[in-house]
PDB file of N, CA and C in Angstrom:
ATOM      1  N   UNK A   1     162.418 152.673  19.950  1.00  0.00           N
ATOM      2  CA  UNK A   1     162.312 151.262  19.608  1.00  0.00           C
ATOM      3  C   UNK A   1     161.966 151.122  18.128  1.00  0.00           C
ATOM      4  N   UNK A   2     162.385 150.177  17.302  1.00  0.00           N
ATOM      5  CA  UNK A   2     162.410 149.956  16.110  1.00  0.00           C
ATOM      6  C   UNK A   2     160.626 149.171  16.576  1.00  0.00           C
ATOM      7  N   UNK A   3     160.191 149.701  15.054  1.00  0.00           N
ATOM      8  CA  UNK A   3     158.813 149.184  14.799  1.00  0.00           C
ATOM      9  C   UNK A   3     158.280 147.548  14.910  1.00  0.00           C
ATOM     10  N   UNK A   4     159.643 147.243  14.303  1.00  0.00           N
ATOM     11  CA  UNK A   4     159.270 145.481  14.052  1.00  0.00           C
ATOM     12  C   UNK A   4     158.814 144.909  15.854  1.00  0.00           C
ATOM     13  N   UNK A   5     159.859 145.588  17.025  1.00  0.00           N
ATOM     14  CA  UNK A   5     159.603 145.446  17.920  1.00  0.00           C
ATOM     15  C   UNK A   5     158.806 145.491  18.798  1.00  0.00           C
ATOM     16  N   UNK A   6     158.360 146.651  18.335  1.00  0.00           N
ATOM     17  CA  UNK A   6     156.499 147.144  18.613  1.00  0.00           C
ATOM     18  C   UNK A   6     155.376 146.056  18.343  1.00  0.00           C
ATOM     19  N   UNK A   7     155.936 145.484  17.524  1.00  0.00           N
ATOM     20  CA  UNK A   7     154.690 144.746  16.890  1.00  0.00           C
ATOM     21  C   UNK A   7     154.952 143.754  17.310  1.00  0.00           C
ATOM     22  N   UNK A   8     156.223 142.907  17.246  1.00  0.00           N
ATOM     23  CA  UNK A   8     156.128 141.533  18.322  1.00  0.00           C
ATOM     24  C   UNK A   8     155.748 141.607  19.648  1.00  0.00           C
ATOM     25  N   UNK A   9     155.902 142.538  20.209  1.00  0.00           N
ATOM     26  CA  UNK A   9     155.291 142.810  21.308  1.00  0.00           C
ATOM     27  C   UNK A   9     153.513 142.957  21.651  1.00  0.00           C
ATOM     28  N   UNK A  10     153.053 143.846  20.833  1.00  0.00           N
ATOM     29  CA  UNK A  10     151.567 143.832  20.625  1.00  0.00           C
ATOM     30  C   UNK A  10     151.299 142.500  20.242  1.00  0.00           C
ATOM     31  N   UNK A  11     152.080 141.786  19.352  1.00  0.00           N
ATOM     32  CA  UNK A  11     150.963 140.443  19.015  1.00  0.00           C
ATOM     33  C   UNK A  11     151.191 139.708  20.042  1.00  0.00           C
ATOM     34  N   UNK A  12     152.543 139.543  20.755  1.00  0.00           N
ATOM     35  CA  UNK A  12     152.771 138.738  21.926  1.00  0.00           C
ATOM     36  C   UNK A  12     151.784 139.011  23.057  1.00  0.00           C
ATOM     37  N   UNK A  13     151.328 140.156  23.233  1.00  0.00           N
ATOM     38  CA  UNK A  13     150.382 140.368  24.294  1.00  0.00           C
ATOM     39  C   UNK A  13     149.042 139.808  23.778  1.00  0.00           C
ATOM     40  N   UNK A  14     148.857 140.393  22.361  1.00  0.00           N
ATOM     41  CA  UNK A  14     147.538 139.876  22.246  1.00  0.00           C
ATOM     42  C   UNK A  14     147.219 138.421  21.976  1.00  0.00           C
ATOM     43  N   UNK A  15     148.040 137.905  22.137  1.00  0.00           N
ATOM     44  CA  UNK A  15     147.864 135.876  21.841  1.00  0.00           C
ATOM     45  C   UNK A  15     147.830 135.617  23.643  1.00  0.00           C
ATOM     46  N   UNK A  16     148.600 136.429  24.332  1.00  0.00           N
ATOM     47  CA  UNK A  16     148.447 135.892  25.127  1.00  0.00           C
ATOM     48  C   UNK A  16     147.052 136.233  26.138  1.00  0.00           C
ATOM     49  N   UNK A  17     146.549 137.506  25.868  1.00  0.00           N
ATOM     50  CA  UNK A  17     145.320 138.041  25.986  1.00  0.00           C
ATOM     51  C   UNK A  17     144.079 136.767  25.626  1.00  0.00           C
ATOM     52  N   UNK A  18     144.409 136.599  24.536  1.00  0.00           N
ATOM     53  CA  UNK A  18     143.101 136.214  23.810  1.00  0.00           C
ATOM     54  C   UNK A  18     142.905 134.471  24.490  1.00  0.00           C
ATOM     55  N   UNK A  19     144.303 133.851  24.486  1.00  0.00           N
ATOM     56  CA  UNK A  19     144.596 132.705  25.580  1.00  0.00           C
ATOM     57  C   UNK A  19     143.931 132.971  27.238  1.00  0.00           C
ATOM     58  N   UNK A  20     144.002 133.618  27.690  1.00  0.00           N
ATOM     59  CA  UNK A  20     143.967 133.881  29.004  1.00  0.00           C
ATOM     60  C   UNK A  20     142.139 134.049  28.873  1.00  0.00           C
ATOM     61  N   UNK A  21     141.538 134.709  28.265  1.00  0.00           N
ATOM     62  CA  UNK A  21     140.233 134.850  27.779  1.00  0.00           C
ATOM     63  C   UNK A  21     139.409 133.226  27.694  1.00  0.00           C
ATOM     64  N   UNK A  22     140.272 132.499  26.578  1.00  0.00           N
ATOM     65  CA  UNK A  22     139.610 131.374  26.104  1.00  0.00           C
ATOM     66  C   UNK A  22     139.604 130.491  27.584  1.00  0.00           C
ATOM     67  N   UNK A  23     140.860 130.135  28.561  1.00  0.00           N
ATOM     68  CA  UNK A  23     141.109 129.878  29.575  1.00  0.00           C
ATOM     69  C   UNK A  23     140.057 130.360  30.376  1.00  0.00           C
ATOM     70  N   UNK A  24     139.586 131.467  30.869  1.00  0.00           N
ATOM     71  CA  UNK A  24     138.233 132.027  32.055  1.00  0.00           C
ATOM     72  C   UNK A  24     137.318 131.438  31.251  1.00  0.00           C
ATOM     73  N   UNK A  25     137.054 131.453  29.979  1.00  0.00           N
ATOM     74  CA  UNK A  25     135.783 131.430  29.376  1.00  0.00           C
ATOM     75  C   UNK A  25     135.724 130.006  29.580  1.00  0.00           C
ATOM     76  N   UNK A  26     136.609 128.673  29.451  1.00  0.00           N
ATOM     77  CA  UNK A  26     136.272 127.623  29.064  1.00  0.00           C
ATOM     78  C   UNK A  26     136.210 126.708  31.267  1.00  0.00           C
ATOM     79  N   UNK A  27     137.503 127.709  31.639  1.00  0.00           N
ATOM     80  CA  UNK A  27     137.116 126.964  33.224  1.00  0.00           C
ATOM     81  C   UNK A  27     136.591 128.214  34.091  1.00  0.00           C
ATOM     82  N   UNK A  28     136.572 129.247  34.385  1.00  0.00           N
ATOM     83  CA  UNK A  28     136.216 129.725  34.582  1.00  0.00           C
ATOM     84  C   UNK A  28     134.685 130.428  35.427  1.00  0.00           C
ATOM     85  N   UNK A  29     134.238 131.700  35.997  1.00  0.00           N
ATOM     86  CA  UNK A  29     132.909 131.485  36.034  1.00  0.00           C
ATOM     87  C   UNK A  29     131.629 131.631  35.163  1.00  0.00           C
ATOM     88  N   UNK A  30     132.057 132.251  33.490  1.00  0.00           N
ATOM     89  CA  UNK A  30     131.314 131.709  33.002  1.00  0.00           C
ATOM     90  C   UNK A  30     131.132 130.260  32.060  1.00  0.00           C
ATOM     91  N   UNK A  31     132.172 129.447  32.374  1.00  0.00           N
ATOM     92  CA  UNK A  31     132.169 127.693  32.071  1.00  0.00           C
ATOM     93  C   UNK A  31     130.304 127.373  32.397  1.00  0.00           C
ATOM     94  N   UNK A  32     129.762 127.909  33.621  1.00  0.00           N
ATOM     95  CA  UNK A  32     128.549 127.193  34.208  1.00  0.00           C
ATOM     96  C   UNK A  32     127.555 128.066  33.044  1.00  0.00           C
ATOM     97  N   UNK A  33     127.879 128.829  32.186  1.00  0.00           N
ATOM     98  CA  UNK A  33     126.779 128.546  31.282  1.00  0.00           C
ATOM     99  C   UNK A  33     126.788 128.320  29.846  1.00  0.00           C
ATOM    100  N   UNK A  34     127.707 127.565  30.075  1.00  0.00           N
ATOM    101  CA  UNK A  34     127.805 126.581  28.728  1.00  0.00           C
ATOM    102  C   UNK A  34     126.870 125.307  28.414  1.00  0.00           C
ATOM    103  N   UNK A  35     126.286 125.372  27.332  1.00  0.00           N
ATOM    104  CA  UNK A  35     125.346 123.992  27.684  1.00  0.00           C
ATOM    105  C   UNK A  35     126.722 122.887  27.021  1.00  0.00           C
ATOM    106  N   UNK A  36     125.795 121.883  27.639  1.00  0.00           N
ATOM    107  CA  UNK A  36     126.604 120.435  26.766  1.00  0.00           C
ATOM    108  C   UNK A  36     126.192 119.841  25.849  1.00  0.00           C
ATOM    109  N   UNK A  37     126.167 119.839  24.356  1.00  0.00           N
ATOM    110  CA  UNK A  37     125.344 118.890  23.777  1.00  0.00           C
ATOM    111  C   UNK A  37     125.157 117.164  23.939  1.00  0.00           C
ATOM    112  N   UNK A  38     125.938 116.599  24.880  1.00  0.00           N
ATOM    113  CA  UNK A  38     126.131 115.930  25.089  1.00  0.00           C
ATOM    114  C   UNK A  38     124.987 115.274  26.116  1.00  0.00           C
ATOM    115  N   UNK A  39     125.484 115.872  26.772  1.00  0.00           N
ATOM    116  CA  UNK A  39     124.519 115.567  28.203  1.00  0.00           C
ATOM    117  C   UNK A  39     122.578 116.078  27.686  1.00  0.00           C
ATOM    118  N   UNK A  40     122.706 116.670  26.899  1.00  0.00           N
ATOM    119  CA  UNK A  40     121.327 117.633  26.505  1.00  0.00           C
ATOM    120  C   UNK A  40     120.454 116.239  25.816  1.00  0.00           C
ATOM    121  N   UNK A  41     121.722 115.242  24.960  1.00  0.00           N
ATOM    122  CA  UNK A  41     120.545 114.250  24.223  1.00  0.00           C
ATOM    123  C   UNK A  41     121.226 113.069  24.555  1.00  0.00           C
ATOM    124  N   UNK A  42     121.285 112.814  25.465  1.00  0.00           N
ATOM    125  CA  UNK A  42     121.113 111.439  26.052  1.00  0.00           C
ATOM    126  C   UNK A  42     120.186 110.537  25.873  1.00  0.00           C
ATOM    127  N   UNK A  43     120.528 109.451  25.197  1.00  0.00           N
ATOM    128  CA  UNK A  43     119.722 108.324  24.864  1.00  0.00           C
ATOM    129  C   UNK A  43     119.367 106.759  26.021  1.00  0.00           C
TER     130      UNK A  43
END
């Protein structure tokens, strides 16, 4: 395989890696320990 190919490939995995990550992290099971600043200063 030509190199250039190698490498669209590695970055294609790793965007989609790093997506799939942000995705568990944001719904996910650790979502429940996220604080909210929101909810934290309620007036």
């Amino acid at each position: 395989m030509e190199p250039a190919t190698l490498i669209t490939i590695f970055l294609s995995c790793f965007l989609v890696g790093v997506t799939g990550y942000a995705l568990y992290t944001a719904f996910g099971q650790p979502s429940k320990e996220l604080r909210d600043p929101f909810e934290e200063h309620e007036d």
